[in-house]
C-alpha atoms as a PDB file:
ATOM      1  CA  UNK A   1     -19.633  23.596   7.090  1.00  0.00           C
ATOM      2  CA  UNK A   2     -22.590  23.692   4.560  1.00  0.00           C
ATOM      3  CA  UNK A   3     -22.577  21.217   1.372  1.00  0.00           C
ATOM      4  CA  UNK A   4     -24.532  21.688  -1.493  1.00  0.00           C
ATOM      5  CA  UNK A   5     -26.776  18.995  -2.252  1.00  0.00           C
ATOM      6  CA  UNK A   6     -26.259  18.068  -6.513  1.00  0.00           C
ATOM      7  CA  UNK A   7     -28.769  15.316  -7.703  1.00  0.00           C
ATOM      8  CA  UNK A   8     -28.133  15.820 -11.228  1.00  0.00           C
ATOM      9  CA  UNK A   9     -24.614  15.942 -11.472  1.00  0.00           C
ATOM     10  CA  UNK A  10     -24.360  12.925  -8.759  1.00  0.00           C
ATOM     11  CA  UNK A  11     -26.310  10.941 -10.842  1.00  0.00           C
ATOM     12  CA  UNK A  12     -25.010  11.437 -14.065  1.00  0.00           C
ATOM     13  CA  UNK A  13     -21.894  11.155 -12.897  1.00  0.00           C
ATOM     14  CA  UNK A  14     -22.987   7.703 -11.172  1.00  0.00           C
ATOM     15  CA  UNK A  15     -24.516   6.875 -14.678  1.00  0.00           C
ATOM     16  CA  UNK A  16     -20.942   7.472 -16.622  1.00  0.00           C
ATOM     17  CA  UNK A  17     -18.651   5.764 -13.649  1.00  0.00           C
ATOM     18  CA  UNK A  18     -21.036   2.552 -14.356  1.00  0.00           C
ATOM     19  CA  UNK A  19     -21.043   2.964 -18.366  1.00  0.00           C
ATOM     20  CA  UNK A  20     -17.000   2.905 -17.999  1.00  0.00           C
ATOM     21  CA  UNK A  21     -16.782  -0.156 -15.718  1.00  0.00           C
ATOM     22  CA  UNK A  22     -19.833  -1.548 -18.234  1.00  0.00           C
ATOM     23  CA  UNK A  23     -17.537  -0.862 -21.507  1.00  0.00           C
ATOM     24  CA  UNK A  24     -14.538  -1.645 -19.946  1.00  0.00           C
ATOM     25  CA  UNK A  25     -15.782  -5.412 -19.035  1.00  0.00           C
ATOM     26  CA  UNK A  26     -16.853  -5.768 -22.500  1.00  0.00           C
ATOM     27  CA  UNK A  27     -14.529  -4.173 -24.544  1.00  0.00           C
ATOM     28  CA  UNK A  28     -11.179  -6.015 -22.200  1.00  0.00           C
ATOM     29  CA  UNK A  29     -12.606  -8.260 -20.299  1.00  0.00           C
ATOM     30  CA  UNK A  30     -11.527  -6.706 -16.929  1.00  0.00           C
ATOM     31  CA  UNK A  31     -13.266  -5.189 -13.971  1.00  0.00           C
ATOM     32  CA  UNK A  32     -13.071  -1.472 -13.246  1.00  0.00           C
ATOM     33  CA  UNK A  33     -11.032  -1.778  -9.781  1.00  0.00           C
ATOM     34  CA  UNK A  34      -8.961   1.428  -9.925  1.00  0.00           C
ATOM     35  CA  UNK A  35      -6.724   0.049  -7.389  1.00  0.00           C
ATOM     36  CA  UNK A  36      -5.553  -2.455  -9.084  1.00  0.00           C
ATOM     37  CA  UNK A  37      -5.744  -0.974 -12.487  1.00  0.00           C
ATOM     38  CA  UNK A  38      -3.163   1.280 -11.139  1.00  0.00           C
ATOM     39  CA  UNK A  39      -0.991  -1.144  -9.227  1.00  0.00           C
ATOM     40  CA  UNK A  40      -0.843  -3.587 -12.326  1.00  0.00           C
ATOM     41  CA  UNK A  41      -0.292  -0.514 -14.560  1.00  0.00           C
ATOM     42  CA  UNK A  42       2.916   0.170 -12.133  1.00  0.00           C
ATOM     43  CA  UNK A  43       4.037  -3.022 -11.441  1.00  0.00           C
ATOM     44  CA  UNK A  44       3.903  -5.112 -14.386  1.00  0.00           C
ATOM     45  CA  UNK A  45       4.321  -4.582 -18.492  1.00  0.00           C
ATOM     46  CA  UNK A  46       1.843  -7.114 -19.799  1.00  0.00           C
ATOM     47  CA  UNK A  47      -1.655  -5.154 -20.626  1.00  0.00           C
ATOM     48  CA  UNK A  48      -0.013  -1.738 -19.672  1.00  0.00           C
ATOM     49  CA  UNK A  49      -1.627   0.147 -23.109  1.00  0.00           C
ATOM     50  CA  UNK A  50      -5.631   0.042 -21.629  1.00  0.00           C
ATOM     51  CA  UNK A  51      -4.600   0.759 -18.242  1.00  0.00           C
ATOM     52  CA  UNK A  52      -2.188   3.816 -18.168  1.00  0.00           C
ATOM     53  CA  UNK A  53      -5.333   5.264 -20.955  1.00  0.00           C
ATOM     54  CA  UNK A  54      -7.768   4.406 -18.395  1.00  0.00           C
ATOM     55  CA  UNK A  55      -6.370   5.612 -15.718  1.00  0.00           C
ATOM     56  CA  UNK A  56      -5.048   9.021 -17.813  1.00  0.00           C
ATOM     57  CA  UNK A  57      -8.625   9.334 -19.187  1.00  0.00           C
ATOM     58  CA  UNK A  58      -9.992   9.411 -15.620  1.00  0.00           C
ATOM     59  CA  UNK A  59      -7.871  12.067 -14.781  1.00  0.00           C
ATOM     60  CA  UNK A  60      -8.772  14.186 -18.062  1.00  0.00           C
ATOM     61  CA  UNK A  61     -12.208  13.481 -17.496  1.00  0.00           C
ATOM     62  CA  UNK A  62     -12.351  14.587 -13.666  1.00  0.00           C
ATOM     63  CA  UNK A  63      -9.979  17.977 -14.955  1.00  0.00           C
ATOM     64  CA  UNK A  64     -12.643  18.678 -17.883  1.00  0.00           C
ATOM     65  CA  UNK A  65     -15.570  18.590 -15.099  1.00  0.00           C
ATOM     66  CA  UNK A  66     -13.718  21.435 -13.061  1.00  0.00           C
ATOM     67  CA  UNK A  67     -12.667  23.469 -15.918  1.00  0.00           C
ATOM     68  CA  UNK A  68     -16.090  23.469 -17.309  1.00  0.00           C
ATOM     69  CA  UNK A  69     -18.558  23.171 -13.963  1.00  0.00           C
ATOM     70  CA  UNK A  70     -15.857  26.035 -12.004  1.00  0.00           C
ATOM     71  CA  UNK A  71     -16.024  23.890  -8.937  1.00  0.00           C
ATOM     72  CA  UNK A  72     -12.998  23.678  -6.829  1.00  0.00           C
ATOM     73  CA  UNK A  73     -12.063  20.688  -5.446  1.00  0.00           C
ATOM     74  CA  UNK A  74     -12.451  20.757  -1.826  1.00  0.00           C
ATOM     75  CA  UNK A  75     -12.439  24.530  -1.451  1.00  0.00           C
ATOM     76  CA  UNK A  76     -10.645  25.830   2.529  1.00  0.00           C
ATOM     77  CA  UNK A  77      -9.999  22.232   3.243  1.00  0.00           C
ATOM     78  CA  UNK A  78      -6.620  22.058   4.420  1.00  0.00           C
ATOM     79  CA  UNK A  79      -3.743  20.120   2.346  1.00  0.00           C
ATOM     80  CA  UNK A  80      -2.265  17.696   5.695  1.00  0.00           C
ATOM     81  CA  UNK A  81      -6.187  16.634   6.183  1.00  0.00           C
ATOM     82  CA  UNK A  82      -6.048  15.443   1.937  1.00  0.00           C
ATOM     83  CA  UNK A  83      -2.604  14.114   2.154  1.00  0.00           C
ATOM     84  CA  UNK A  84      -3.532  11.964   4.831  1.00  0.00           C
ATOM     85  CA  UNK A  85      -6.863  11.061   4.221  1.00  0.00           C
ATOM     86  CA  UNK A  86      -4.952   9.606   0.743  1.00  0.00           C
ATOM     87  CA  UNK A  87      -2.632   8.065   2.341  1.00  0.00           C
ATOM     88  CA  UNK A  88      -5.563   6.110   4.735  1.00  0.00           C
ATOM     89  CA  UNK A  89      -7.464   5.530   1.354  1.00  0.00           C
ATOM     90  CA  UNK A  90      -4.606   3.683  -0.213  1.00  0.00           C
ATOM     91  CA  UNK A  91      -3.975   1.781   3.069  1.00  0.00           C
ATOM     92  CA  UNK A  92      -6.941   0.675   3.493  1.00  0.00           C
ATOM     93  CA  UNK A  93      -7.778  -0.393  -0.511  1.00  0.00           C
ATOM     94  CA  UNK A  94      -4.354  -2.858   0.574  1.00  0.00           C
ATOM     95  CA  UNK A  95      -6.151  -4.166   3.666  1.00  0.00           C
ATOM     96  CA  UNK A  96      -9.425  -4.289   1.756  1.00  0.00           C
ATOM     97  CA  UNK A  97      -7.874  -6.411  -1.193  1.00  0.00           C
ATOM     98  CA  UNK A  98      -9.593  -3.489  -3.326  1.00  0.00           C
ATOM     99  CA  UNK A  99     -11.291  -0.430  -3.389  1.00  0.00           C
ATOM    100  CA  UNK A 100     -14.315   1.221  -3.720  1.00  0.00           C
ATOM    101  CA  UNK A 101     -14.816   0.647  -7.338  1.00  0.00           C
ATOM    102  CA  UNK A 102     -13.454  -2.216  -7.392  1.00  0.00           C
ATOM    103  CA  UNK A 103     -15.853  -3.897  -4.303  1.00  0.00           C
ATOM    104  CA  UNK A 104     -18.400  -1.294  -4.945  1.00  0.00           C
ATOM    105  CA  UNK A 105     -19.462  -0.687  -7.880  1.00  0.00           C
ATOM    106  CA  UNK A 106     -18.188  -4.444  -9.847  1.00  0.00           C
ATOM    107  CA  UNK A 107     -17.795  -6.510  -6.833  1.00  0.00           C
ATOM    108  CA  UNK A 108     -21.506  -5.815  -5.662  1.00  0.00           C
ATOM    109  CA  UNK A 109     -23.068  -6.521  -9.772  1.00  0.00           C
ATOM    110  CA  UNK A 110     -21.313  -9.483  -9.038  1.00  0.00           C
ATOM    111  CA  UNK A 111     -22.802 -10.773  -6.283  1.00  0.00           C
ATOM    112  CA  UNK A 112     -19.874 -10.667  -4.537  1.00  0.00           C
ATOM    113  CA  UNK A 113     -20.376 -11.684  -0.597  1.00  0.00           C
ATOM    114  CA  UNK A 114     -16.683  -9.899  -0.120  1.00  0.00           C
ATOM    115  CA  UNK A 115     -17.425  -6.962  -1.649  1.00  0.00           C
ATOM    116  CA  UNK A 116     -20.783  -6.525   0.650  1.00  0.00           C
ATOM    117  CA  UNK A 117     -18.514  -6.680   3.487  1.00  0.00           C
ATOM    118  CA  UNK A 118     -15.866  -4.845   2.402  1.00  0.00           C
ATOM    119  CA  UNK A 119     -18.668  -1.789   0.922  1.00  0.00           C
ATOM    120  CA  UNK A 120     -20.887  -2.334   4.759  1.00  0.00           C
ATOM    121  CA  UNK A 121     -16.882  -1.518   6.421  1.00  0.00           C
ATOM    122  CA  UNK A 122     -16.426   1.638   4.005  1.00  0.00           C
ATOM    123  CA  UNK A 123     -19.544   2.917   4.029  1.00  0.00           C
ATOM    124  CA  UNK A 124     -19.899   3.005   8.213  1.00  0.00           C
ATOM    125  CA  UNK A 125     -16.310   4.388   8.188  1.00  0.00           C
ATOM    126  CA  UNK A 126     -17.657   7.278   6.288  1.00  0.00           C
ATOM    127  CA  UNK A 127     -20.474   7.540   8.558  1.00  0.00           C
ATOM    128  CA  UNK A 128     -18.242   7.735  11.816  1.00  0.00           C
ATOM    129  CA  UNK A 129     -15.598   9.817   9.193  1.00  0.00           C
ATOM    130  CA  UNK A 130     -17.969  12.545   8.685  1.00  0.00           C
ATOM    131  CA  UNK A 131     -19.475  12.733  11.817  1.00  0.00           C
ATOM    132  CA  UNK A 132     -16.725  12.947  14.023  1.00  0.00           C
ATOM    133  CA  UNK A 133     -15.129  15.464  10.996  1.00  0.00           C
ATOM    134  CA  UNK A 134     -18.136  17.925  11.314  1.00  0.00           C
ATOM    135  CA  UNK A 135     -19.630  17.561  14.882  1.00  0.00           C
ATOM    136  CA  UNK A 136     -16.298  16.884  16.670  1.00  0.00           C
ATOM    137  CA  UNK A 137     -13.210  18.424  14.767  1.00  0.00           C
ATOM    138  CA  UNK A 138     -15.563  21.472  14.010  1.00  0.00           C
ATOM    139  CA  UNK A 139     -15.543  21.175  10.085  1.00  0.00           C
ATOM    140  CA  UNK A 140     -11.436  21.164  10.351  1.00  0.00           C
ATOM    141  CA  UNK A 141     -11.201  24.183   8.929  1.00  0.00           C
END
């Protein structure tokens, strides 16, 4: 399974995922955690107007890249391996009292000793995820 390595666009898209979290701290006073952005945005009606756009302009956003870069998402990769792999995700962002953005990209400007531990558990899952994924399961294609 060959990857294409993409600086530019990993960086720039780094760049705009921290200028969101940055404007959305000082425009509402509120950290970027899409988990529970999304949760609150479900579950409760109090501050439901920035989250639902948030969340739907994250979604627009991510659509306009594809339309106008042509990449497809995740190309061969079969459908079970995504479902599930969500499903994990959104276990472990309960078990992890967060996720990703949330822990790693405004926990971790904060200082946050949690979020260190929580980003150290995610990121050496990945490691063992993608090894075992493309040395052991043969890519999973």
């Amino acid at each position: 399974m060959s990857t294409s390595f993409t600086p530019i666009s990993a960086l720039v898209g780094g760049a705009l995922i921290g200028l969101a979290a940055t404007y959305l701290l000082a425009t509402v006073g509120r950290i970027a955690g899409i988990s529970g952005i999304l949760n609150t945005a479900i579950d409760q009606r109090g501050e439901r107007g920035w989250r639902v756009a948030f969340l739907v302009a994250m979604v627009v956003a991510a659509g306009a890249w594809f339309a106008w870069s042509g990449a497809i998402p995740r190309a061969g990769f079969p459908w079970t391996w995504l479902v599930l792999a969500g499903a994990l995700v959104g276990f472990g962002t309960r078990l992890g009292n967060g996720c990703t953005s949330g822990h790693g990209i405004c926990g971790l400007a904060r200082f946050s000793r949690r979020s260190l531990w929580a980003v150290l558990v995610f990121m050496g899952a990945a490691f063992v995820t993608t090894y075992v994924v493309r040395h052991v399961a043969g890519g999973l294609s």
